[in-house]
PDB file of N, CA and C in Angstrom:
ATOM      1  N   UNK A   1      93.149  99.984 105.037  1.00  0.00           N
ATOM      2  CA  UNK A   1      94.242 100.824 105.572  1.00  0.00           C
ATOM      3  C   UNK A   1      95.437  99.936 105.942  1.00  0.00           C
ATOM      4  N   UNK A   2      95.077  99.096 106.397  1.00  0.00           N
ATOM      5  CA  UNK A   2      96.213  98.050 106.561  1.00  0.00           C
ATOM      6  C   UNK A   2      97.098  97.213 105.610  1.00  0.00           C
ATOM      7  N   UNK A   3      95.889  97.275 104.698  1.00  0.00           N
ATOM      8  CA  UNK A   3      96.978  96.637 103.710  1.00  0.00           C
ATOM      9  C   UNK A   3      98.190  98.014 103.266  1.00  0.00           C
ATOM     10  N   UNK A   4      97.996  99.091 102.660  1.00  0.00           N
ATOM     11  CA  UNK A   4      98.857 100.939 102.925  1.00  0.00           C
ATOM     12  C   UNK A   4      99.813 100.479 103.853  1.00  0.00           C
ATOM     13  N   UNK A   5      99.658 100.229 104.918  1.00  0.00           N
ATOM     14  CA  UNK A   5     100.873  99.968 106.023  1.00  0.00           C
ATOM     15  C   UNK A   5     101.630  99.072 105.895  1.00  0.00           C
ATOM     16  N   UNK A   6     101.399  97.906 105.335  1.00  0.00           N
ATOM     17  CA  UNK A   6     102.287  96.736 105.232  1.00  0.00           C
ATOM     18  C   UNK A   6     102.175  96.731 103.578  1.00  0.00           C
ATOM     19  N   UNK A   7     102.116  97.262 103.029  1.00  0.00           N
ATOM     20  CA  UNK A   7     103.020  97.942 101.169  1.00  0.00           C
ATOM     21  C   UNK A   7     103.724  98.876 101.629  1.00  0.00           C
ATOM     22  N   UNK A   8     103.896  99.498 102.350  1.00  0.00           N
ATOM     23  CA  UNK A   8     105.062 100.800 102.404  1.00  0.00           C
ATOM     24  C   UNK A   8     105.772  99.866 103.667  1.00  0.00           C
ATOM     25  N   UNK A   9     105.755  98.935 104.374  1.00  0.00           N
ATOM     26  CA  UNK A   9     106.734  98.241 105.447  1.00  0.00           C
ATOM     27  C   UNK A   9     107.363  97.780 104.553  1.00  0.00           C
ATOM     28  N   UNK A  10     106.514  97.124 103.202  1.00  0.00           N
ATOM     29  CA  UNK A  10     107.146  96.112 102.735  1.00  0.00           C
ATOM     30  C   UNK A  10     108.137  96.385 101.872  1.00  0.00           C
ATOM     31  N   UNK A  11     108.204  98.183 100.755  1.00  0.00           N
ATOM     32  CA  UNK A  11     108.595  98.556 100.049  1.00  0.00           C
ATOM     33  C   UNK A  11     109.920  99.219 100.946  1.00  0.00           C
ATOM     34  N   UNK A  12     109.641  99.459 102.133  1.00  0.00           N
ATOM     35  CA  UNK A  12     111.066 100.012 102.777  1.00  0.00           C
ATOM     36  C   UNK A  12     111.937  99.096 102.779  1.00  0.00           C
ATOM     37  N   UNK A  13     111.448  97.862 103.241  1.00  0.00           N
ATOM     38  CA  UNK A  13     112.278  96.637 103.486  1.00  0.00           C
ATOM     39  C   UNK A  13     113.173  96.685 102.044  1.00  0.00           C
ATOM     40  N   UNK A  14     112.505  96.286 101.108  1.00  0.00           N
ATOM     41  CA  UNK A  14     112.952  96.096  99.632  1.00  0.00           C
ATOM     42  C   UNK A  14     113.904  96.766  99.304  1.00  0.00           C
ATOM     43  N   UNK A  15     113.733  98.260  99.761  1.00  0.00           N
ATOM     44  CA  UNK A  15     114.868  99.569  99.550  1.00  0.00           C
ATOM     45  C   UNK A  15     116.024  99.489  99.965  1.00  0.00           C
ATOM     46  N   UNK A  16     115.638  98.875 101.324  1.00  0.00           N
ATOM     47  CA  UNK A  16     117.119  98.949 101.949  1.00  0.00           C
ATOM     48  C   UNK A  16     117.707  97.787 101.957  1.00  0.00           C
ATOM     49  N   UNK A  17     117.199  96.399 101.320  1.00  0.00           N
ATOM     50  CA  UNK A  17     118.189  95.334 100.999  1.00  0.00           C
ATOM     51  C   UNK A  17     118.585  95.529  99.734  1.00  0.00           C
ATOM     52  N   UNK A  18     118.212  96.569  98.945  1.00  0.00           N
ATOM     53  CA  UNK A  18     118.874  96.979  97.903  1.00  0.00           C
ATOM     54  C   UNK A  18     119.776  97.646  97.831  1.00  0.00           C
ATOM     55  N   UNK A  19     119.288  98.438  98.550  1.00  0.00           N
ATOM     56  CA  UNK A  19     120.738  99.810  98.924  1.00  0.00           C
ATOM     57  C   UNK A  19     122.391  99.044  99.377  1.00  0.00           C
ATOM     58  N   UNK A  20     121.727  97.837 100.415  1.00  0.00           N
ATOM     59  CA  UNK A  20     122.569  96.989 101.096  1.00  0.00           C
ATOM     60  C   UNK A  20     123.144  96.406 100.212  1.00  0.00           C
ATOM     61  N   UNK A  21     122.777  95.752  99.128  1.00  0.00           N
ATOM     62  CA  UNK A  21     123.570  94.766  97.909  1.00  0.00           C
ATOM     63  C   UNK A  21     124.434  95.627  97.335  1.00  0.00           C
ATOM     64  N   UNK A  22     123.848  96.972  96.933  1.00  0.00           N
ATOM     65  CA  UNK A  22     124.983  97.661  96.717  1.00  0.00           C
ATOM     66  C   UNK A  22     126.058  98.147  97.108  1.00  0.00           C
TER      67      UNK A  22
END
């Protein structure tokens, strides 16, 4: 279960330094 929690922390992170570059 923990690993679920820190893949979706990790995939938000990803999103929004992407969103940010743009």
């Amino acid at each position: 279960m923990n690993e679920i929690i820190g893949y979706e922390s990790y995939f938000s992170v990803y999103v929004t330094f992407m969103r940010s570059s743009v």
